[in-house]
C-alpha atoms as a PDB file:
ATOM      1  CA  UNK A   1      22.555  -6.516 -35.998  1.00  0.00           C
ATOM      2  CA  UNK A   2      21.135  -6.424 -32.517  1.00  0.00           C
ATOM      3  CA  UNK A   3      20.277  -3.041 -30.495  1.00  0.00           C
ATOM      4  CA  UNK A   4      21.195  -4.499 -27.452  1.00  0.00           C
ATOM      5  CA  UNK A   5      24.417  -3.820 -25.092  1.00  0.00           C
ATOM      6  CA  UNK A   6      27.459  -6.278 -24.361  1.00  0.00           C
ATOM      7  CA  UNK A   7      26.003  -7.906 -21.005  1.00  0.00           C
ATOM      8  CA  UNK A   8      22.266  -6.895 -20.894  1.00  0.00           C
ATOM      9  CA  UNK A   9      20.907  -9.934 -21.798  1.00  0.00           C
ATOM     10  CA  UNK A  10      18.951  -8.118 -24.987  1.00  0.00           C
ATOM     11  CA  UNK A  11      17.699  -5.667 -23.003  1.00  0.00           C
ATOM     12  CA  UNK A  12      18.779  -1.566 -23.121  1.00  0.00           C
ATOM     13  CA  UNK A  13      20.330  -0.463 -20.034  1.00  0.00           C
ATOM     14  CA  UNK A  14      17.586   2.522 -19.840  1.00  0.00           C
ATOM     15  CA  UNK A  15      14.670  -0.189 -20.008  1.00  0.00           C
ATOM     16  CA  UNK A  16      16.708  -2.393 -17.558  1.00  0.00           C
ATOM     17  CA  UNK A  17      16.776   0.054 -15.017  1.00  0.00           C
ATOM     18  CA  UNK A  18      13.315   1.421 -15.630  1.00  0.00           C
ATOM     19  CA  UNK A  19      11.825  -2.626 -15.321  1.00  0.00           C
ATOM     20  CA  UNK A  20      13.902  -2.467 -12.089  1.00  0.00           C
ATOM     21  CA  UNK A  21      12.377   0.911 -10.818  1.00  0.00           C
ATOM     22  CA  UNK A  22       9.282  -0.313 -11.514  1.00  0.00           C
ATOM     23  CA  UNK A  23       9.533  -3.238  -9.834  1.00  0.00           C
ATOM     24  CA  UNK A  24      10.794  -1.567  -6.557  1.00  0.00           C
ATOM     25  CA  UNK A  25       7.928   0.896  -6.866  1.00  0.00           C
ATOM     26  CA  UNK A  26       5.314  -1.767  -6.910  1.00  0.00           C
ATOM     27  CA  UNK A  27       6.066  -3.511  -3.737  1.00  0.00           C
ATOM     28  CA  UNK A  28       8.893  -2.120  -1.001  1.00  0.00           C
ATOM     29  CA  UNK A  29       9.078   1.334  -1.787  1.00  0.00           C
ATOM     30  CA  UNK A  30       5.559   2.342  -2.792  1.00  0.00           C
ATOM     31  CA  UNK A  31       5.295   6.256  -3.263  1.00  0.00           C
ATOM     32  CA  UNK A  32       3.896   8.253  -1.050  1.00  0.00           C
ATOM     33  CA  UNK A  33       2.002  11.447  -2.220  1.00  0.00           C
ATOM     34  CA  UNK A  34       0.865  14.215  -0.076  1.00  0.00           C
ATOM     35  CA  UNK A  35      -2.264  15.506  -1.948  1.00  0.00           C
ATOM     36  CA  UNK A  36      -3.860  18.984  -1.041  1.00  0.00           C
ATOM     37  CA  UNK A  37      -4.452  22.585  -1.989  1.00  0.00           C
ATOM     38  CA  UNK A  38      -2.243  25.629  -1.362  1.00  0.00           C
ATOM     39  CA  UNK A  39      -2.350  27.458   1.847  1.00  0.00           C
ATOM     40  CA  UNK A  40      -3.276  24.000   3.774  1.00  0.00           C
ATOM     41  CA  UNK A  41      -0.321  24.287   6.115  1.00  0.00           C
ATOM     42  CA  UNK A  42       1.357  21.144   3.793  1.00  0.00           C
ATOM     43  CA  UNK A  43       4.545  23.059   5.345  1.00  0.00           C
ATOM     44  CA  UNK A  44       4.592  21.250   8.823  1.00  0.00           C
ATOM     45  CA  UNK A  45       3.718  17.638   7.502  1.00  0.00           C
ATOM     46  CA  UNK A  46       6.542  17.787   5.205  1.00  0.00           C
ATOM     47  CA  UNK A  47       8.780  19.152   7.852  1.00  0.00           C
ATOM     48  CA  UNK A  48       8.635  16.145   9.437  1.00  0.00           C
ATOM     49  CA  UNK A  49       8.209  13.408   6.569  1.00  0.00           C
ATOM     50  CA  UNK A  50      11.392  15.110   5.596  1.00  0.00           C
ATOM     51  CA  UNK A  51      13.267  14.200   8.489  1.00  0.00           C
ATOM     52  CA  UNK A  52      12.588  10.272   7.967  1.00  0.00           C
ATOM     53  CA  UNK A  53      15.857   8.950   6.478  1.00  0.00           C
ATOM     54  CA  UNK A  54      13.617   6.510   4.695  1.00  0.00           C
ATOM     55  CA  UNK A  55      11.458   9.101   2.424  1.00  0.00           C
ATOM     56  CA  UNK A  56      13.184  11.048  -0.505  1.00  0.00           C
ATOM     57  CA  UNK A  57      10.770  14.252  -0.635  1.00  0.00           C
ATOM     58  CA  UNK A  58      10.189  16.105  -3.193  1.00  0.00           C
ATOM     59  CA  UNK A  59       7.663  19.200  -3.711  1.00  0.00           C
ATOM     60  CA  UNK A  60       5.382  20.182  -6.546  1.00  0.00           C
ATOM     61  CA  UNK A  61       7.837  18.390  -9.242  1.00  0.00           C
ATOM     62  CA  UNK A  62       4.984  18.017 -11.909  1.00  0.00           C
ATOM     63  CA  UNK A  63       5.220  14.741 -12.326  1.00  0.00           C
ATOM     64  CA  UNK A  64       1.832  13.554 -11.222  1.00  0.00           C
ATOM     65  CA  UNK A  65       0.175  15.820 -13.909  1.00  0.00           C
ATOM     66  CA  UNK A  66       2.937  15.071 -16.340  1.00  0.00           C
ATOM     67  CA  UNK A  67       1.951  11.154 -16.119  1.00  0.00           C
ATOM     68  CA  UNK A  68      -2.156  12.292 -16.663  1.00  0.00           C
ATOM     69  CA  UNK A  69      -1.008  14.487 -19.934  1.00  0.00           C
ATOM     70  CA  UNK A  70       0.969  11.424 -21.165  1.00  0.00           C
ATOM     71  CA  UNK A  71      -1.952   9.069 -20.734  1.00  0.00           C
ATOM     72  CA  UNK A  72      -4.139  11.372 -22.201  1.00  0.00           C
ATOM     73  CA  UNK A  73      -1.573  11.397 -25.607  1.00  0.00           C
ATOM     74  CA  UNK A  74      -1.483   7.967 -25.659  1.00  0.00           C
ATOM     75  CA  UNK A  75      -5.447   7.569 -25.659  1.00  0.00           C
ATOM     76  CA  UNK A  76      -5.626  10.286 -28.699  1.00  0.00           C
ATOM     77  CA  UNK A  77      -2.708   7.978 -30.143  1.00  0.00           C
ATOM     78  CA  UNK A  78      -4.763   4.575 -29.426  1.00  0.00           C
ATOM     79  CA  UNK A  79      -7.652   5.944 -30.761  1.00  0.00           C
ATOM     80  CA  UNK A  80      -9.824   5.092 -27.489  1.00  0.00           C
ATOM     81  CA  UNK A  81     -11.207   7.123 -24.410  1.00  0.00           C
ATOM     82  CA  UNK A  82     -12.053   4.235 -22.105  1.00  0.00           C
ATOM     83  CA  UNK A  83      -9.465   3.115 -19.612  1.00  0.00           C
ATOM     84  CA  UNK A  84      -5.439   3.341 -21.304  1.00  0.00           C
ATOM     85  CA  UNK A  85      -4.345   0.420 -23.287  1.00  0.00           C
ATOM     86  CA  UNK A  86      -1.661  -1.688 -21.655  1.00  0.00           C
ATOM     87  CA  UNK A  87       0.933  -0.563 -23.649  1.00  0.00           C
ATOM     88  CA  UNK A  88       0.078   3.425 -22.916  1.00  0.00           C
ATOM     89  CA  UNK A  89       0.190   2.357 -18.800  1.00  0.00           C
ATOM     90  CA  UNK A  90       3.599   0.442 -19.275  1.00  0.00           C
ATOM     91  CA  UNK A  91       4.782   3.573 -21.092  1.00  0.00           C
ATOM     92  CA  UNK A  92       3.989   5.949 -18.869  1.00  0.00           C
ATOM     93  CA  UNK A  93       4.779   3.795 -16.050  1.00  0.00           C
ATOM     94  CA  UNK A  94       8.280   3.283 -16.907  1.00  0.00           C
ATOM     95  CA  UNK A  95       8.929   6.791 -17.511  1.00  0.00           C
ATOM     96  CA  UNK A  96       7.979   7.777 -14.277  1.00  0.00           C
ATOM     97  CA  UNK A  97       9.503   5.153 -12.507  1.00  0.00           C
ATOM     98  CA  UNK A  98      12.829   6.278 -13.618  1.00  0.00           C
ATOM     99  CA  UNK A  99      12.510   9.516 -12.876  1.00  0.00           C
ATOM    100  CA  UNK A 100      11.725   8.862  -9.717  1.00  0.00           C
ATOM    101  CA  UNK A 101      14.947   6.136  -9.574  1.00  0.00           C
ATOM    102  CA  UNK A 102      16.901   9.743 -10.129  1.00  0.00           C
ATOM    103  CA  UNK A 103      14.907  11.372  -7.235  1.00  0.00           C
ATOM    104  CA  UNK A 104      16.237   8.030  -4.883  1.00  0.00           C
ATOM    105  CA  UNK A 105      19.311   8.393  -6.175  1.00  0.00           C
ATOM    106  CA  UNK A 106      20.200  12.016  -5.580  1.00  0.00           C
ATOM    107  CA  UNK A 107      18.648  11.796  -2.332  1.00  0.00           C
ATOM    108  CA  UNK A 108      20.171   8.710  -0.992  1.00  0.00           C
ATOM    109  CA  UNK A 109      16.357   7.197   0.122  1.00  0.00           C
ATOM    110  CA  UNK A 110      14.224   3.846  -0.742  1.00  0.00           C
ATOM    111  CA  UNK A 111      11.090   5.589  -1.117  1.00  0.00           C
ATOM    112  CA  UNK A 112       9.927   8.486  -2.576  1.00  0.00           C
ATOM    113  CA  UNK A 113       7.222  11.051  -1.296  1.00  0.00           C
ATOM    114  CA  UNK A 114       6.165  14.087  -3.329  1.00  0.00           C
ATOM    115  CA  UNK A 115       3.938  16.865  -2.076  1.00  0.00           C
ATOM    116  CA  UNK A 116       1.321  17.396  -5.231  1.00  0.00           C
ATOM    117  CA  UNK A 117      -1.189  20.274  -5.660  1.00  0.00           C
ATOM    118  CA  UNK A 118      -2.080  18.309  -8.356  1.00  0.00           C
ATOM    119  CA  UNK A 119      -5.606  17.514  -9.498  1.00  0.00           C
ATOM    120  CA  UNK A 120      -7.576  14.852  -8.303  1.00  0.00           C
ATOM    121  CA  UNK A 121      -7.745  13.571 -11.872  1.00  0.00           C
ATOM    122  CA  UNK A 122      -3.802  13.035 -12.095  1.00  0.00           C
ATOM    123  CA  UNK A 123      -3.648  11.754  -8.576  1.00  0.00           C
ATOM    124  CA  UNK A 124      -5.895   9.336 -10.274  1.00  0.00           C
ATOM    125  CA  UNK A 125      -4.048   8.431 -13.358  1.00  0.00           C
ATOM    126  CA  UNK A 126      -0.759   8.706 -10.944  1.00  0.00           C
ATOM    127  CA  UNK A 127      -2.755   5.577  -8.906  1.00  0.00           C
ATOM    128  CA  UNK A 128      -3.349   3.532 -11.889  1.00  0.00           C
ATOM    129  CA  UNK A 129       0.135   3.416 -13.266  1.00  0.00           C
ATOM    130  CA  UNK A 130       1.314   2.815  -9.150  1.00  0.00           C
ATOM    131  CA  UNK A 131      -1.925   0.793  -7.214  1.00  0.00           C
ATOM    132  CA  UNK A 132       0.455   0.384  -4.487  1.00  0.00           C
ATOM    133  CA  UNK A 133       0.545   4.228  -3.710  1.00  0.00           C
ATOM    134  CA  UNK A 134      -0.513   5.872  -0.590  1.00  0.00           C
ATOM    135  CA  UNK A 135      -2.118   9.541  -0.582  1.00  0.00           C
ATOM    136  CA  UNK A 136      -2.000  11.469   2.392  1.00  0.00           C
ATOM    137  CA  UNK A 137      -4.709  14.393   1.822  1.00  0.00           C
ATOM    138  CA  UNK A 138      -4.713  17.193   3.847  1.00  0.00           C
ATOM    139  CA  UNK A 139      -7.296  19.030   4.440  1.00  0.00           C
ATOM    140  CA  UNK A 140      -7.795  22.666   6.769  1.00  0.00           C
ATOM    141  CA  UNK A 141     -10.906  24.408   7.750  1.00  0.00           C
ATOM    142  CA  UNK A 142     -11.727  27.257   6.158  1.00  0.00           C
ATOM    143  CA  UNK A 143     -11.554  29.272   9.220  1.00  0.00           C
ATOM    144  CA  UNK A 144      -7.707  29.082   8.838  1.00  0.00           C
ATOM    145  CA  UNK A 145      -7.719  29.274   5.044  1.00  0.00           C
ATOM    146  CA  UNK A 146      -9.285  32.624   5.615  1.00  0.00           C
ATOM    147  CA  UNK A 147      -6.890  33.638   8.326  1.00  0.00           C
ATOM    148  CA  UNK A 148      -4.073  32.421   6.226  1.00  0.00           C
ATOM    149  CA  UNK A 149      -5.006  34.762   3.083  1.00  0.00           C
ATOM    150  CA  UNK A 150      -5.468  37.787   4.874  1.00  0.00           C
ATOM    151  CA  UNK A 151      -1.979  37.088   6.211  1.00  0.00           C
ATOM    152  CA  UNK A 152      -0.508  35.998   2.788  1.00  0.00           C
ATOM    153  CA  UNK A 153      -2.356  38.663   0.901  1.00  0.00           C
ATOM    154  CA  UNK A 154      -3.389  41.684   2.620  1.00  0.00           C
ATOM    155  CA  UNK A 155      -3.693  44.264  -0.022  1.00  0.00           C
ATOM    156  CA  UNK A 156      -5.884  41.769  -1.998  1.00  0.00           C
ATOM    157  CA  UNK A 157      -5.785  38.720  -3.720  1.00  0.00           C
ATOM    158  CA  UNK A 158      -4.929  39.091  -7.705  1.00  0.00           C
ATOM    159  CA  UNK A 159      -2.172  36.657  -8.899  1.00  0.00           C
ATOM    160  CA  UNK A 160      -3.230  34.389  -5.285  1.00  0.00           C
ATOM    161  CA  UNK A 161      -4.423  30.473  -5.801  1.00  0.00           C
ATOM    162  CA  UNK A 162      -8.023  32.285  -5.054  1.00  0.00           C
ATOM    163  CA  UNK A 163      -8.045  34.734  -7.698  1.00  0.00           C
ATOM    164  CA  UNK A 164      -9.643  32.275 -10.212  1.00  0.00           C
ATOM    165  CA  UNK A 165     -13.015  31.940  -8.323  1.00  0.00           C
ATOM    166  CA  UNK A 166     -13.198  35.546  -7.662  1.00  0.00           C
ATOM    167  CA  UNK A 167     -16.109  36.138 -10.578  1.00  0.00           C
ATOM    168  CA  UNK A 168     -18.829  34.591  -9.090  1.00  0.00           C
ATOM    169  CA  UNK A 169     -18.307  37.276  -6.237  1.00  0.00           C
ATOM    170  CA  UNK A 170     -16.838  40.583  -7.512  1.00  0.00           C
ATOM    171  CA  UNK A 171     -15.503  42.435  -4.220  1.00  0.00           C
ATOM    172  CA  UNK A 172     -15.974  40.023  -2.193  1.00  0.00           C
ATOM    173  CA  UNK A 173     -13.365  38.460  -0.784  1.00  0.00           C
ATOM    174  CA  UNK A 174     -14.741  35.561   1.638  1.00  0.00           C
ATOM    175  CA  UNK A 175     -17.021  34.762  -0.806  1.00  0.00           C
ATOM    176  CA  UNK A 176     -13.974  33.986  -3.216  1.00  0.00           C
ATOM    177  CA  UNK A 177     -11.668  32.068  -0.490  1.00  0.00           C
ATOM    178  CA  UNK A 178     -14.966  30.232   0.407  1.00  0.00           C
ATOM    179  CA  UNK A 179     -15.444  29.039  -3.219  1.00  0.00           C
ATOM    180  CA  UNK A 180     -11.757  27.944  -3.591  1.00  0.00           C
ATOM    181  CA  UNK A 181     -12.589  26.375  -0.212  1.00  0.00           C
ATOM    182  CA  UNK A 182     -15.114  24.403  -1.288  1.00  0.00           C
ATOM    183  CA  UNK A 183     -13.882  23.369  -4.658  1.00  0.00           C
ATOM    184  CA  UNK A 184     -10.751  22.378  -3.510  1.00  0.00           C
ATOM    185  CA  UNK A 185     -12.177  20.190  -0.386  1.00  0.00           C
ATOM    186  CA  UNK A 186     -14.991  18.597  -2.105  1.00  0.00           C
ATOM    187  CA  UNK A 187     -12.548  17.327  -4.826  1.00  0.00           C
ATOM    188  CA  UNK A 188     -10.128  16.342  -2.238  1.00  0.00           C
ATOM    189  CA  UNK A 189     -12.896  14.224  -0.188  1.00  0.00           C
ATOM    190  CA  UNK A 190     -14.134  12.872  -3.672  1.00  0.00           C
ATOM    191  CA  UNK A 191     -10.898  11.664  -3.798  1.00  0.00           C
ATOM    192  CA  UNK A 192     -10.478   9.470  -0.695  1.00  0.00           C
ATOM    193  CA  UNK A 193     -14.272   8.165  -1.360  1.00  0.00           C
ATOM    194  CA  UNK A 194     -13.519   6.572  -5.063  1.00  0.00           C
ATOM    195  CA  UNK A 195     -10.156   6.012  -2.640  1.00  0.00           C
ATOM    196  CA  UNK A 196     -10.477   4.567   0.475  1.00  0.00           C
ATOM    197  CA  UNK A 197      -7.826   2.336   0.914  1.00  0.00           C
ATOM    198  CA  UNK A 198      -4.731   4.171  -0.515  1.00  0.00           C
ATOM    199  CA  UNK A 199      -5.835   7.491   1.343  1.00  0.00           C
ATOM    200  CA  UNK A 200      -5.226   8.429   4.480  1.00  0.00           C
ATOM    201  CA  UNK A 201      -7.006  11.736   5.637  1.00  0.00           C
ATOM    202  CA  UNK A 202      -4.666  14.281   7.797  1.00  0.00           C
ATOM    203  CA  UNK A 203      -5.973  17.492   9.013  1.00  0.00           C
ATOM    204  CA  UNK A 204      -3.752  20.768   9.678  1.00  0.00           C
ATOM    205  CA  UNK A 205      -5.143  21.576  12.973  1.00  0.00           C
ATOM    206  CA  UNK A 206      -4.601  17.952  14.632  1.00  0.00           C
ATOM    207  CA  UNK A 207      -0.841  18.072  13.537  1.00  0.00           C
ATOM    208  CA  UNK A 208      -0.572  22.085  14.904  1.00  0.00           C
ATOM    209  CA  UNK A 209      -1.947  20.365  18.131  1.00  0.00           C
ATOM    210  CA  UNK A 210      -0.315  17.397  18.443  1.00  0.00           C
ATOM    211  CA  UNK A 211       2.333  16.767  15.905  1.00  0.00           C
ATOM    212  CA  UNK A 212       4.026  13.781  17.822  1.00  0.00           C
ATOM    213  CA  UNK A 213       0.859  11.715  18.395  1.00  0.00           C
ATOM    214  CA  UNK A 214      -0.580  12.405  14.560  1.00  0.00           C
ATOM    215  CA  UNK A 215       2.691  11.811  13.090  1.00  0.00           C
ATOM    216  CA  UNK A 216       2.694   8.295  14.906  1.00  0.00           C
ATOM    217  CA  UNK A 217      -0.126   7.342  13.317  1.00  0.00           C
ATOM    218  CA  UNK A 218       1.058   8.658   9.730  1.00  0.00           C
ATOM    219  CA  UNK A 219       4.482   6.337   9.957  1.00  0.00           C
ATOM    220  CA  UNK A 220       2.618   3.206  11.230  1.00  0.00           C
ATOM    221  CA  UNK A 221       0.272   3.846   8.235  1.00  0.00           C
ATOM    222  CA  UNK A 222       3.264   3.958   5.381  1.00  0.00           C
ATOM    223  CA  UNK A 223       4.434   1.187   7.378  1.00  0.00           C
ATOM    224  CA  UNK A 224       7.722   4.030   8.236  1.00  0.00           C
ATOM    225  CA  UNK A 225       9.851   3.639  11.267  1.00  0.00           C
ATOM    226  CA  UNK A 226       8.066   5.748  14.407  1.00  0.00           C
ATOM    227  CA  UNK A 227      11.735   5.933  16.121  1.00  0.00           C
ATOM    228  CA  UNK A 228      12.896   8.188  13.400  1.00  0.00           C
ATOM    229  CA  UNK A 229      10.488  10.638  14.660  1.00  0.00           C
ATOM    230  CA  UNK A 230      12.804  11.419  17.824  1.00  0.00           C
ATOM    231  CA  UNK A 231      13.621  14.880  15.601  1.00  0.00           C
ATOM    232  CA  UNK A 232      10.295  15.832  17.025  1.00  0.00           C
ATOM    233  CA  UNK A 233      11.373  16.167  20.414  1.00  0.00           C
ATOM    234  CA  UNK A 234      14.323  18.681  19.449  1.00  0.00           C
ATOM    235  CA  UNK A 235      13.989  22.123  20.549  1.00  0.00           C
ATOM    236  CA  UNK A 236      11.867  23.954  18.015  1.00  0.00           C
ATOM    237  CA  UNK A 237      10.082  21.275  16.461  1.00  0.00           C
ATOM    238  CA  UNK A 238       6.588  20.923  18.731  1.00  0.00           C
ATOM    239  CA  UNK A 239       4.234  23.340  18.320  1.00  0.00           C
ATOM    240  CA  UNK A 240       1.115  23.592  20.720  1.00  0.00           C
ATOM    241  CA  UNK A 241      -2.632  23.920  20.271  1.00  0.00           C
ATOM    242  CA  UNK A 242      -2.572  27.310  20.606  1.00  0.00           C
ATOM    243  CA  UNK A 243      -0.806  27.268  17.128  1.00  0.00           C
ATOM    244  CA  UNK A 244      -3.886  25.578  15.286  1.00  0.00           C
ATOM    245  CA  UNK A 245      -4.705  28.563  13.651  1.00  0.00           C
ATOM    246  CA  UNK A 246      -6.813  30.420  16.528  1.00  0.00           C
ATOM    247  CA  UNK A 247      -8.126  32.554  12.864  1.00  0.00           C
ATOM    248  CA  UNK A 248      -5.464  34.974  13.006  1.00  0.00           C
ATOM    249  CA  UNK A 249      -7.592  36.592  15.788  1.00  0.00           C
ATOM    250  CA  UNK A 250     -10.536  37.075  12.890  1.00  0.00           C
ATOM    251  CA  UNK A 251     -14.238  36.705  13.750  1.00  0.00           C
ATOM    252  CA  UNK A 252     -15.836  34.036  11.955  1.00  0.00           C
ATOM    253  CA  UNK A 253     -17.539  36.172   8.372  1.00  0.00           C
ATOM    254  CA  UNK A 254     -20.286  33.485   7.681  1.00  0.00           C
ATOM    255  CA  UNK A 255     -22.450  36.678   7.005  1.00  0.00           C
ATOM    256  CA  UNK A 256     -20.373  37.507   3.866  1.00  0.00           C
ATOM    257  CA  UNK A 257     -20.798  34.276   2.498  1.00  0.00           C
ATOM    258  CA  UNK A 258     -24.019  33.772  -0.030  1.00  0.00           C
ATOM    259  CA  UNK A 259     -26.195  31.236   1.636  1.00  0.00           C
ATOM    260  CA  UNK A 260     -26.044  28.700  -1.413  1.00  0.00           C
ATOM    261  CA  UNK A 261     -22.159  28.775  -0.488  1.00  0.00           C
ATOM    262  CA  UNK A 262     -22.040  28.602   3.045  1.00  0.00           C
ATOM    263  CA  UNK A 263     -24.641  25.762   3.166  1.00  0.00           C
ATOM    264  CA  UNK A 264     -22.056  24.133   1.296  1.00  0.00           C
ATOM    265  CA  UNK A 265     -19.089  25.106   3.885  1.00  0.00           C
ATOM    266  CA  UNK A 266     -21.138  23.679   6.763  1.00  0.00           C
ATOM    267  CA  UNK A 267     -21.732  20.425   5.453  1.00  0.00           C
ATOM    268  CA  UNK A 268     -17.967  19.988   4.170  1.00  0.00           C
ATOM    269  CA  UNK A 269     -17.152  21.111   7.885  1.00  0.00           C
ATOM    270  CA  UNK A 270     -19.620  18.669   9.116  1.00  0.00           C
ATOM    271  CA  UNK A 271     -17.811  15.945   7.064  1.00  0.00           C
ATOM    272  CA  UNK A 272     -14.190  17.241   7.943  1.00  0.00           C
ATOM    273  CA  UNK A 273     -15.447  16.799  11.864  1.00  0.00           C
ATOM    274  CA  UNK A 274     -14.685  20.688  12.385  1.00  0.00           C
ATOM    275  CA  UNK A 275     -16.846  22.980  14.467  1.00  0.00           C
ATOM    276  CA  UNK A 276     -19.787  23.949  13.415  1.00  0.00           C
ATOM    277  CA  UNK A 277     -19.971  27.448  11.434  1.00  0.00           C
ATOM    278  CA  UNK A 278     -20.574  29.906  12.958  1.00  0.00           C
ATOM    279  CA  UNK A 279     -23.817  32.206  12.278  1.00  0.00           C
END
């Protein structure tokens, strides 16, 4: 007795498909993964990544972290904490390769780009199982972070993305969006160093200025067709400088920020190529 189909060739339809997937994935129609943090503005780069006919987006899906918990059950199940056993990567691999077949499919696109707050640690694992992957991280200064909150969150900010690193600074709010700041950034720029050539570094402000021009160089790096960026030149799609932020009108509160902390801010500004922070 065989567990094979009639006309598979020995193989399971399932693994067929997920061999083919996985295939596909590794050359043609590499993902693409916008990495970043909440409140970046991820909003107006997937506006327009969503209006290529050639990208199937998809937001904050889980499946990024889902692939780093399954590695990390198939180490405790291999017995081993070095790097995954072949078997555990074409596991995981296949899994997520057909899953993302079903993203394709229902969205009628050859590649697939999902926008992931995920960890830098499953952005990782995620580039392991797929080294043909390309990250697109996306940073903002905190000058607009801060604007952005006090928009978001004006009566305070329990049950926001910055409520976790508000210990360290009890009633002080700046102090806490500056710490989520710089944890978020520094893991984000870690990334694209152990990184460099499956990351591409995008900043909010540059696309607020100058969508057109940054988005240009975004599709010729994914290797995407610029002339399906002519949605950018309907009405309502440009946006000027003036929209970069501008801080929500706030003065710059470098004085509410310890000094351990905001030497920290400057040089991850410094690195970003932002302005310098203000006394």
């Amino acid at each position: 007795m065989t567990d094979a189909f009639p006309g598979v060739s020995g193989e399971r339809p399932a693994a067929s498909a997920a061999r083919t997937a996985d295939t596909d994935l590794a050359g043609r129609g590499a993902p693409v993964i916008v990495l970043t943090y909440a409140h970046a503005g991820v909003e107006l780069l997937t506006q327009v990544l969503s209006a290529s006919p050639s990208l199937a987006c998809t937001s904050a899906t889980g499946l990024l972290p889902l692939c780093h918990e399954a590695i990390s059950t198939w180490q405790q199940a291999d017995g081993r904490d070095g790097p995954p056993s072949p078997l555990a990567t074409q596991s995981v691999r296949a899994l997520a390769a057909t899953m993302i077949t079903v993203f394709l499919a229902r969205r009628g696109a050859p590649r697939w780009c999902e926008t992931a707050f995920a960890s830098p640690a499953a952005a990782h694992t995620f580039l392991q199982l797929f080294p043909a992957a390309r990250f697109l991280c996306l940073h903002r200064s905190l000058r607009g972070i801060l604007g952005e909150a006090v928009r978001a969150y004006p009566w305070g900010l329990g049950d926001s993305p910055f409520w976790a690193f508000s210990a360290a600074q009890p009633g002080n709010n700046v102090a806490t969006i500056a710490a989520y700041w710089v944890t978020r950034t520094q893991a984000l720029l870690d990334f694209e160093a152990e990184h460099p050539k499956s990351c591409l570094r995008v900043r909010y402000e540059d696309l607020a200025a100058d969508c057109g021009r940054q988005m240009i160089e975004i599709f010729a790096a994914l290797r995407l067709d610029a002339r399906e960026l002519r949605v950018l030149r309907q009405p309502g799609q440009s946006r000027t400088a003036g929209d970069a932020d501008a801080d929500f009108g706030l003065p710059t509160p470098a004085a509410r920020i310890p000094p351990e902390l905001l030497a920290r801010v400057r040089d991850l500004h410094s690195r970003l190529a932002y302005d310098s922070w203000a006394e």
